[in-house]
C-alpha atoms as a PDB file:
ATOM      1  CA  UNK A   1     107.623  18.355  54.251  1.00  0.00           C
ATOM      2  CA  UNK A   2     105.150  18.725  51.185  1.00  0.00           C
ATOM      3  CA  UNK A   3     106.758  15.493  49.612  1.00  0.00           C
ATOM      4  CA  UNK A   4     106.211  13.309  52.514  1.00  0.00           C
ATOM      5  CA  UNK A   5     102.840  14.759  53.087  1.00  0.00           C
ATOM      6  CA  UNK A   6     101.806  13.846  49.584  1.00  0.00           C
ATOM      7  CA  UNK A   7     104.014  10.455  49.758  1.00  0.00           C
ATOM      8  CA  UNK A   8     101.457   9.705  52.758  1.00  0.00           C
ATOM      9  CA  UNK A   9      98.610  11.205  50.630  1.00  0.00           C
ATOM     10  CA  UNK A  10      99.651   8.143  48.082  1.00  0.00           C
ATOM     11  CA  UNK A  11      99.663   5.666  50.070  1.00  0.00           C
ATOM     12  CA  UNK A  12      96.450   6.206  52.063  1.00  0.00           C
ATOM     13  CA  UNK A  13      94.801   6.088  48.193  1.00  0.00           C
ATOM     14  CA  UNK A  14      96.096   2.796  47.345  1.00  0.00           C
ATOM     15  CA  UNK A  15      95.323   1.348  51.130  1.00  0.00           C
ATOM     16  CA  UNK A  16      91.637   2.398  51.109  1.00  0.00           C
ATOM     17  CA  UNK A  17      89.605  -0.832  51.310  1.00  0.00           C
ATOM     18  CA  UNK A  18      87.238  -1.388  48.197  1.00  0.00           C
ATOM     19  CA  UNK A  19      83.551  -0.047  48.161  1.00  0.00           C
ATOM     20  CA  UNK A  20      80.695  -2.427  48.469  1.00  0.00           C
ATOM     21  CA  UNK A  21      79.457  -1.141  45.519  1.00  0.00           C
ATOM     22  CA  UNK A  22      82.887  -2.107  43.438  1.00  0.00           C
ATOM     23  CA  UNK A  23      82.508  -5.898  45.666  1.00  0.00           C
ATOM     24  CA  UNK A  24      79.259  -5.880  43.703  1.00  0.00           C
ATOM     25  CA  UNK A  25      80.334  -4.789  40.631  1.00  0.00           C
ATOM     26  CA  UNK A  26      83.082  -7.161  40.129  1.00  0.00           C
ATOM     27  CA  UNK A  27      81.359 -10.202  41.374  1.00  0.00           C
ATOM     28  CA  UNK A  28      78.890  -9.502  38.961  1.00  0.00           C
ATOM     29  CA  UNK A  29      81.572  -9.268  36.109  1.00  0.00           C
ATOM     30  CA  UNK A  30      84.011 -11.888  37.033  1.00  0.00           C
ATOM     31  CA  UNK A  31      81.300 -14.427  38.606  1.00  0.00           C
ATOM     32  CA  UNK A  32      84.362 -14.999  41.511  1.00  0.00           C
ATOM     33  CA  UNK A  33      81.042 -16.649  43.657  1.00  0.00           C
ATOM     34  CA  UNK A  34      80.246 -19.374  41.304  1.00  0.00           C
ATOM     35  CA  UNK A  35      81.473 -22.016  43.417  1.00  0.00           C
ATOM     36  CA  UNK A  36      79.917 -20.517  46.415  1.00  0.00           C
ATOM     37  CA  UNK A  37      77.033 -20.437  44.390  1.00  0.00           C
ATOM     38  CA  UNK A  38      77.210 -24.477  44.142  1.00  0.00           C
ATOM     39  CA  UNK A  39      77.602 -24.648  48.031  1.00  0.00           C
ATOM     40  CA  UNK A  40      74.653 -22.659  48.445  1.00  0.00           C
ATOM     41  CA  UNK A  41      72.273 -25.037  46.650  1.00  0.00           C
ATOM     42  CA  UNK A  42      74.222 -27.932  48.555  1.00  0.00           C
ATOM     43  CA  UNK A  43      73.326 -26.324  51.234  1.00  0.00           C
ATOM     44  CA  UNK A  44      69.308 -26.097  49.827  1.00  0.00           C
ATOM     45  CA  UNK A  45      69.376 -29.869  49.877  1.00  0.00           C
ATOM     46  CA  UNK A  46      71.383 -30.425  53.413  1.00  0.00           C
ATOM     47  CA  UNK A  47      69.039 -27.926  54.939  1.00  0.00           C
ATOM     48  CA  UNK A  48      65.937 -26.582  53.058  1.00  0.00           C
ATOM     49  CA  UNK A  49      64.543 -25.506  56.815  1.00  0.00           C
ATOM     50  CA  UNK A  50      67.295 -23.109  57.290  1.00  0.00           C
ATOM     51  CA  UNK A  51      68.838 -22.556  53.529  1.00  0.00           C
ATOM     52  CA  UNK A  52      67.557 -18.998  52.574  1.00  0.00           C
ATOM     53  CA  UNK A  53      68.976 -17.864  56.181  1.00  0.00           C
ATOM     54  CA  UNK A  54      72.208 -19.392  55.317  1.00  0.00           C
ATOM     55  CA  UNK A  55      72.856 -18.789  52.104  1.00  0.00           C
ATOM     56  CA  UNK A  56      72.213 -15.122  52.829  1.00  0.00           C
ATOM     57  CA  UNK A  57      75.316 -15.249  55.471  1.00  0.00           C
ATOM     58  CA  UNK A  58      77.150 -16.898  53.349  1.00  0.00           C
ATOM     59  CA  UNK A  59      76.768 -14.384  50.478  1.00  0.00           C
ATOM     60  CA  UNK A  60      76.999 -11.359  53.019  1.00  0.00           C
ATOM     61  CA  UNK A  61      80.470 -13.217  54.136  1.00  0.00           C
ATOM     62  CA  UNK A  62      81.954 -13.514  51.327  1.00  0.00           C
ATOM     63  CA  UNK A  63      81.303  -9.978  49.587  1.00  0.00           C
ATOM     64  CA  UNK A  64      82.473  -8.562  52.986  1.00  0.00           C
ATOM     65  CA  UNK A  65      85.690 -10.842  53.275  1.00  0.00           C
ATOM     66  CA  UNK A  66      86.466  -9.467  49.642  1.00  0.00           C
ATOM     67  CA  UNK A  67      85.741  -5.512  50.667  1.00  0.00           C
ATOM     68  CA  UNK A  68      88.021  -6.094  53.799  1.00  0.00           C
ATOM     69  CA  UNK A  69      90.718  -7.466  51.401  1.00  0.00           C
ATOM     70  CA  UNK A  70      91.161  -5.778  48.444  1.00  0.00           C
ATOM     71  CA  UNK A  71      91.775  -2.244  47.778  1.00  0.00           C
ATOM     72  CA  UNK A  72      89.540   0.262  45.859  1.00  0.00           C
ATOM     73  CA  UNK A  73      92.666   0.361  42.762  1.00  0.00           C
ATOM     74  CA  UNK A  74      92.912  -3.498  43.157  1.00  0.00           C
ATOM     75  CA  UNK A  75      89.020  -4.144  42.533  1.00  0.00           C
ATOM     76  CA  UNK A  76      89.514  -1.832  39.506  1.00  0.00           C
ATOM     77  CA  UNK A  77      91.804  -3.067  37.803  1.00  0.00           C
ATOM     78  CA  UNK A  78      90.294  -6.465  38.291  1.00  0.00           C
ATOM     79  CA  UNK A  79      86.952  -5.873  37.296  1.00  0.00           C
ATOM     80  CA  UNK A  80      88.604  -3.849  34.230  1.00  0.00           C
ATOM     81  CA  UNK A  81      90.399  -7.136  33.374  1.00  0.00           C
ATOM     82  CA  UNK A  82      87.570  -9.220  33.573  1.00  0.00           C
ATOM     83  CA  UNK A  83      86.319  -6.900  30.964  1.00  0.00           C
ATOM     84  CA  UNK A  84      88.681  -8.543  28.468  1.00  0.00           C
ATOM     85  CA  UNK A  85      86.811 -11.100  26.054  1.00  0.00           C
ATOM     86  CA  UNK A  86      89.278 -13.306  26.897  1.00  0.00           C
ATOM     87  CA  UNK A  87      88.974 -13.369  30.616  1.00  0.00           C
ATOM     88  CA  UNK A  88      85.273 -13.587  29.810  1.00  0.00           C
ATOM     89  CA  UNK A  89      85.764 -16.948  27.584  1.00  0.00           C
ATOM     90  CA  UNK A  90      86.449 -18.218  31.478  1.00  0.00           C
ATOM     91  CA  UNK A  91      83.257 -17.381  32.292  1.00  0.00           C
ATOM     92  CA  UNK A  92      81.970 -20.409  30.496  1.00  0.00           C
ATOM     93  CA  UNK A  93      83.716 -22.758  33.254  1.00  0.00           C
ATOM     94  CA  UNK A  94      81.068 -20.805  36.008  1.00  0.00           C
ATOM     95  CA  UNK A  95      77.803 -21.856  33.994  1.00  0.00           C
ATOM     96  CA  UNK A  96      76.128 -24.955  33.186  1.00  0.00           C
ATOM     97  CA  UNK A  97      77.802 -26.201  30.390  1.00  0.00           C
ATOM     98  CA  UNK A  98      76.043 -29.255  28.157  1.00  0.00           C
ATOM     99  CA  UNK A  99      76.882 -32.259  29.278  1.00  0.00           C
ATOM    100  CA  UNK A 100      76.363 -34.253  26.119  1.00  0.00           C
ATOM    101  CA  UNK A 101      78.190 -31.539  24.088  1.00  0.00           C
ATOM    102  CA  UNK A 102      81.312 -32.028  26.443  1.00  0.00           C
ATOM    103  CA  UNK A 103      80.994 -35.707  26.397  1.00  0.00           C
ATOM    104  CA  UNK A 104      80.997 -35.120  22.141  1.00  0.00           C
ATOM    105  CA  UNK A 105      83.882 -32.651  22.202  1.00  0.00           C
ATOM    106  CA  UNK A 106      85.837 -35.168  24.401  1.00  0.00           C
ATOM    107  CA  UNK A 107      85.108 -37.972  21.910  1.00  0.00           C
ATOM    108  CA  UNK A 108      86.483 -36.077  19.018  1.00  0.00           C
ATOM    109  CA  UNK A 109      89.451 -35.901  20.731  1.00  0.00           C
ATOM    110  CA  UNK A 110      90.541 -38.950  21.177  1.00  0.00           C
ATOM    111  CA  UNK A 111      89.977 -39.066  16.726  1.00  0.00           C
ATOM    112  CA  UNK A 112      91.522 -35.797  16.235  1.00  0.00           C
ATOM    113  CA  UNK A 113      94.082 -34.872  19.348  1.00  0.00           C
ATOM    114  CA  UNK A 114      94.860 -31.599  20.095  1.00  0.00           C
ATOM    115  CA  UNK A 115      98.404 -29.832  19.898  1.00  0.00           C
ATOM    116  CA  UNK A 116     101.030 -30.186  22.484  1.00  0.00           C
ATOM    117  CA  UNK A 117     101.251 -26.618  22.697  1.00  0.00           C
ATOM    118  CA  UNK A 118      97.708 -25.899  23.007  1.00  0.00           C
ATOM    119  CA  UNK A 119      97.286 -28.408  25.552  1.00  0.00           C
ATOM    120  CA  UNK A 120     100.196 -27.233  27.560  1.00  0.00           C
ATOM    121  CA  UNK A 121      98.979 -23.646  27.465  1.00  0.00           C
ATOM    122  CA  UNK A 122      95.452 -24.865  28.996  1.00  0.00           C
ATOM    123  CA  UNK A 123      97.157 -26.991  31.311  1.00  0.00           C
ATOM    124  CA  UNK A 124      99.076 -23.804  32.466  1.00  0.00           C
ATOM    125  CA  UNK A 125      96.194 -21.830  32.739  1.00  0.00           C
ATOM    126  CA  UNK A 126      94.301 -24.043  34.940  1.00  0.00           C
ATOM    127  CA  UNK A 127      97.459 -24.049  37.412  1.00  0.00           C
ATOM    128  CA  UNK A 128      97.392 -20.125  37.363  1.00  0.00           C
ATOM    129  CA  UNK A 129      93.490 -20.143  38.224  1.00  0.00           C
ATOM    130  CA  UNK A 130      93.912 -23.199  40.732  1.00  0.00           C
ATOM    131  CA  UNK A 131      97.185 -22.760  42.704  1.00  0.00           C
ATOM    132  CA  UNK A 132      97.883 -26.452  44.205  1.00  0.00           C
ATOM    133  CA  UNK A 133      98.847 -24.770  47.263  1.00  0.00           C
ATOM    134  CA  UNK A 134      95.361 -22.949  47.247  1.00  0.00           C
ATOM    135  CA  UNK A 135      93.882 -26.058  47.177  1.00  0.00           C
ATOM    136  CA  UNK A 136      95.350 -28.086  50.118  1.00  0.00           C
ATOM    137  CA  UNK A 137      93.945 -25.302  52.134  1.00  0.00           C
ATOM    138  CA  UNK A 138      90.302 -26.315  51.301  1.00  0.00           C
ATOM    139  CA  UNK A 139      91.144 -29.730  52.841  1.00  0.00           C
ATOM    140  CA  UNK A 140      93.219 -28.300  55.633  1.00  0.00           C
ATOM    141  CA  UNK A 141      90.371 -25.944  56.226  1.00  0.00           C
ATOM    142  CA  UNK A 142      88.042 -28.722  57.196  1.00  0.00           C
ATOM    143  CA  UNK A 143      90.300 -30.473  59.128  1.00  0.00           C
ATOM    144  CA  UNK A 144      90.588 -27.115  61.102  1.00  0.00           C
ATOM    145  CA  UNK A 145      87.284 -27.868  61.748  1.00  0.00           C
ATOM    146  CA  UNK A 146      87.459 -31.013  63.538  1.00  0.00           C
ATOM    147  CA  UNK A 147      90.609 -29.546  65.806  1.00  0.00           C
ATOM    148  CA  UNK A 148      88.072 -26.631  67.040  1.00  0.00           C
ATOM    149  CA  UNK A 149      85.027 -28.960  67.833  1.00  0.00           C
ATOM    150  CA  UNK A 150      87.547 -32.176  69.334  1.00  0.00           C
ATOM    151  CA  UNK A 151      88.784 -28.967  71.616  1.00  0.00           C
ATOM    152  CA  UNK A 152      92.258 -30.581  70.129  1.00  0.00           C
ATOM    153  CA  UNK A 153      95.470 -28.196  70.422  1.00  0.00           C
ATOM    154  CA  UNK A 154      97.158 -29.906  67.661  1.00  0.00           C
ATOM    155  CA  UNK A 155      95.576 -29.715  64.709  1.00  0.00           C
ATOM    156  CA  UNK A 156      93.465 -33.239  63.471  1.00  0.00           C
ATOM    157  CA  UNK A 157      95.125 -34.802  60.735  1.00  0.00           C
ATOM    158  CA  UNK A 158      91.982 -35.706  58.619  1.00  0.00           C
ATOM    159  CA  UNK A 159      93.857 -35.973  54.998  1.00  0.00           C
ATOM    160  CA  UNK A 160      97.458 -37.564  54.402  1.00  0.00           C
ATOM    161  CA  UNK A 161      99.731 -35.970  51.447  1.00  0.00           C
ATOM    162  CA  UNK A 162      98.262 -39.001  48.903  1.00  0.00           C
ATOM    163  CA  UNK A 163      94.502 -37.472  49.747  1.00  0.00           C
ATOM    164  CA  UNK A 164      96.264 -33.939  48.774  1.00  0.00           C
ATOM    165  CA  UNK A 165      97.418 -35.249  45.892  1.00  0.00           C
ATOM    166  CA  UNK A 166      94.454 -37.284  44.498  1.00  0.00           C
ATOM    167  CA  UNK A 167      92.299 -34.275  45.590  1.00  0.00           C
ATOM    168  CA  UNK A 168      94.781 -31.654  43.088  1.00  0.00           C
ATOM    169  CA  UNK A 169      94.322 -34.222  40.462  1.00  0.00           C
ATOM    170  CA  UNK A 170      90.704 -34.373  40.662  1.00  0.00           C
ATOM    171  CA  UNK A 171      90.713 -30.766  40.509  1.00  0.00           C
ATOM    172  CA  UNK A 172      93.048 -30.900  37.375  1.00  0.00           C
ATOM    173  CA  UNK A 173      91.073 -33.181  35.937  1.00  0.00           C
ATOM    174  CA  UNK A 174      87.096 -32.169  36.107  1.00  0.00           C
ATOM    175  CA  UNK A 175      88.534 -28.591  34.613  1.00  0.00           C
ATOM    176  CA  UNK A 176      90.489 -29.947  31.798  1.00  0.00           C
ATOM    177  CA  UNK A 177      87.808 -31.199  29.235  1.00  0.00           C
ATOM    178  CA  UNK A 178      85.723 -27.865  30.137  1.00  0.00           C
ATOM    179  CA  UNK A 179      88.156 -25.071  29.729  1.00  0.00           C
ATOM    180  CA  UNK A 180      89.629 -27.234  26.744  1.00  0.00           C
ATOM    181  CA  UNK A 181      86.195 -26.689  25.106  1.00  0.00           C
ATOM    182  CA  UNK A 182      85.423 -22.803  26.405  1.00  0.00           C
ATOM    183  CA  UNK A 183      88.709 -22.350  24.745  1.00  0.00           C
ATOM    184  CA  UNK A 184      88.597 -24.435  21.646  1.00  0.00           C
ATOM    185  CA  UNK A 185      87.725 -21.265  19.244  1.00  0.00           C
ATOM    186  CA  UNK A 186      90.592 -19.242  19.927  1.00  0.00           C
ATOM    187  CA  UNK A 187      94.188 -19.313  18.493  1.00  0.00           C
ATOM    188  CA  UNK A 188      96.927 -20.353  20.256  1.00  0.00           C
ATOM    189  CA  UNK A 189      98.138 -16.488  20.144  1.00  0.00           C
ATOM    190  CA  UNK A 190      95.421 -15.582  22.151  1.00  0.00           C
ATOM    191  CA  UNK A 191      95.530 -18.700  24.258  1.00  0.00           C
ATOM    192  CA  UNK A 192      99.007 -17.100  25.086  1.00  0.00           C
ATOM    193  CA  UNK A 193      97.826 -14.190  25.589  1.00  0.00           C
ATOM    194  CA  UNK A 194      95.061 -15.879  27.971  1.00  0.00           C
ATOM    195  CA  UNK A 195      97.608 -17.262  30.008  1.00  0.00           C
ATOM    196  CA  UNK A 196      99.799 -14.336  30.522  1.00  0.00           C
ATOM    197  CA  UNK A 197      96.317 -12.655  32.143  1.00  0.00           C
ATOM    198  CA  UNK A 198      95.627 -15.536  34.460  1.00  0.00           C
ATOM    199  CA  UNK A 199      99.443 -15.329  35.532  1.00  0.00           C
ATOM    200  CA  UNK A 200      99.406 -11.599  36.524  1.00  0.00           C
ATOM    201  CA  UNK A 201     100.116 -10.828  40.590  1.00  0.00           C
ATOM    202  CA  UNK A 202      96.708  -9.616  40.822  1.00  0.00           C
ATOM    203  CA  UNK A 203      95.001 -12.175  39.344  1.00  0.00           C
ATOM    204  CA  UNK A 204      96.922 -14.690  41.427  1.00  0.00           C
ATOM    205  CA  UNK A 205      96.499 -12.180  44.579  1.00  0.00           C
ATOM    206  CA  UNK A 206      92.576 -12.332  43.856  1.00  0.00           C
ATOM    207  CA  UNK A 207      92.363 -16.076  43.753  1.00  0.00           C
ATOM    208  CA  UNK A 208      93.404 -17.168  47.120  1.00  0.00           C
ATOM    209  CA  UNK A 209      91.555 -14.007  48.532  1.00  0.00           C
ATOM    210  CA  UNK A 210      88.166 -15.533  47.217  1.00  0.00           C
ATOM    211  CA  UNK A 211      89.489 -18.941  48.114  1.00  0.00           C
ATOM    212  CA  UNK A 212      89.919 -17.402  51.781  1.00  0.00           C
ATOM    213  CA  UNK A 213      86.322 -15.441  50.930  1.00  0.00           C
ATOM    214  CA  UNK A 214      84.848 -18.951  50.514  1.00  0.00           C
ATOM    215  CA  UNK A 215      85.535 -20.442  53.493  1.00  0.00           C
ATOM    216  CA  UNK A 216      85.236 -17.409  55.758  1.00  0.00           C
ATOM    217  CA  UNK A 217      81.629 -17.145  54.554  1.00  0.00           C
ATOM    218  CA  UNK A 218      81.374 -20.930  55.114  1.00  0.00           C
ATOM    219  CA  UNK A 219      82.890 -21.288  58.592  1.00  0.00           C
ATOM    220  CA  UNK A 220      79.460 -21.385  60.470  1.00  0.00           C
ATOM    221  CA  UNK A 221      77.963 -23.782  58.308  1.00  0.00           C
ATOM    222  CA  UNK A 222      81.596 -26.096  57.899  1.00  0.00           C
ATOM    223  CA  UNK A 223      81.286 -25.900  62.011  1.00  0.00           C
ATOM    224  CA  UNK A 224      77.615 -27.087  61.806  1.00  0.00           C
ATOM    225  CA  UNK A 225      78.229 -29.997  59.341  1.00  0.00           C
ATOM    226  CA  UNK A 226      81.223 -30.894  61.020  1.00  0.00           C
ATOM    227  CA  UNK A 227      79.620 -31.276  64.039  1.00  0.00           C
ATOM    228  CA  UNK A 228      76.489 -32.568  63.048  1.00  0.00           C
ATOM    229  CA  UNK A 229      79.447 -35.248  61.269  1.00  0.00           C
ATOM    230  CA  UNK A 230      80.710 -35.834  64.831  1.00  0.00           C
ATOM    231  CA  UNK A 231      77.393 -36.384  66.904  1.00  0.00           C
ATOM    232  CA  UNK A 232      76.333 -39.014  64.121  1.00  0.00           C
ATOM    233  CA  UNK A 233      79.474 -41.044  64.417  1.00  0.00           C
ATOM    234  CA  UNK A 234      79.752 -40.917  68.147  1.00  0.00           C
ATOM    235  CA  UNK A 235      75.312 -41.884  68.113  1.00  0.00           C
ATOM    236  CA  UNK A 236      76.403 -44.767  66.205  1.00  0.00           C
ATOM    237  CA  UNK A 237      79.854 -45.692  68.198  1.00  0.00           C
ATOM    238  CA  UNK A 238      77.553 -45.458  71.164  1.00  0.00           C
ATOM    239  CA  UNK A 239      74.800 -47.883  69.876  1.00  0.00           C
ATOM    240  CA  UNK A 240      77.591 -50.425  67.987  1.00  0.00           C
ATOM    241  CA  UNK A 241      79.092 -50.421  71.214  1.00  0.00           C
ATOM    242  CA  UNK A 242      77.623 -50.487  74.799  1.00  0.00           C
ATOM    243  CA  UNK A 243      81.637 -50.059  76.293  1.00  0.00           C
ATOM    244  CA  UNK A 244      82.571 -47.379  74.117  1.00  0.00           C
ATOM    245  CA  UNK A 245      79.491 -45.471  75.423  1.00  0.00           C
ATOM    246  CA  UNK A 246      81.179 -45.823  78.927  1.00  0.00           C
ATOM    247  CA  UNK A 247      84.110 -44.864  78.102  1.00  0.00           C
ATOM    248  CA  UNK A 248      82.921 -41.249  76.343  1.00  0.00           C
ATOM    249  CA  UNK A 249      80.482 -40.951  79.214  1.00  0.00           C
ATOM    250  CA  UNK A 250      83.848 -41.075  81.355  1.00  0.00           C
END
């Protein structure tokens, strides 16, 4: 009796859902709301009438999505490994990095190429952070979108597997020159090293959760661009086209 009493003891500890004060904490630490950061001065420009309202849901949102969804030993440990300097050398990819130095450090790579190994080991570590799987759901989110509002019970089909692709690429491709130079100072053992952190379960585990944090805390305002997307297009069908305006009247 005592041993399943403390067996359930254990495993109400590890199930209890993480504090807002360690969703704080570990935002602050491993800057996971940079690119909802981005959004939220999209969002500024979209619209400034309504931005500080949204951008406060959208923060609220996203904190609470991550408090709902990871555990008090989970946030821990993650905010303890985002304590490592090398986890922190990512931190570099979240800020506004120069520009003209990036354009500089790319030149002097085409004169003086980096190693195949070093490369790879980059390469892999941008895969770890950016699952290609995680990705498709960003598109697939948005087309999500358009089912709800077109009252559709299928789903729309918005993006074909060559937009998935090109989009993944893209992806690939604006990180590779930046985490090449955030990285460029350390030594291919700690590169290792760097990528064996960005490969652990709850690493991986805590990237599609703020992946899933981003566009819970965006779903009012994808629904509002969406269909602000729609009304334009059917305005203009309407106005292009005095028969098409029947017909949606119909």
């Amino acid at each position: 009796m005592k041993k399943i009493l403390l067996n359930l003891f254990l495993l109400l500890e590890v199930s209890f859902s993480a504090t807002t004060e360690q969703v704080q904490q570990y935002v602050m630490v491993s800057k996971a709301d940079a690119d909802l950061i981005l959004v939220e001065q999209m969002i500024d420009e979209i619209m400034p009438s309504d931005s500080s309202k949204n951008t406060e849901t959208i923060t609220i949102r996203f904190n609470e999505y991550l408090e709902k969804n990871l555990t008090e030993n989970e946030i821990e440990e993650l905010i303890k490994l985002h304590k490592n300097p090398l986890l922190q050398t990512l931190r570099e990819l979240d800020s506004d990095l120069p520009e003209e130095e990036l354009l500089e450090f790319n030149a002097t790579l085409k004169e003086n190429p980096l190693s195949s190994e070093r490369l790879d080991l980059n390469k892999q570590i941008i895969l770890n952070m950016f699952n290609n799987e995680d990705l498709k759901k960003i598109m697939h989110g948005i087309e999500s979108k358009f089912s709800q509002i077109l009252g559709q019970k299928e789903e729309f089909k918005l993006f074909t597997k060559t937009d998935e692709k090109k989009f993944i690429e893209e992806i690939q491709k604006e990180l590779r020159i930046p985490i090449l130079y955030s990285t460029q100072t350390l030594s291919i053992e700690e590169l290792k090293e760097l990528e064996s952190l960005t490969d652990r379960a709850i690493m991986r585990k805590a990237n599609k959760i703020e992946l899933n944090a981003t566009m819970y805390a965006l779903d009012e305002f994808l629904q509002t661009m969406v269909q602000n997307t729609m009304d334009s297009f059917l305005k203009d069908a309407k106005t292009n086209s005095p028969l098409l305006e029947i017909l949606i009247e119909e």
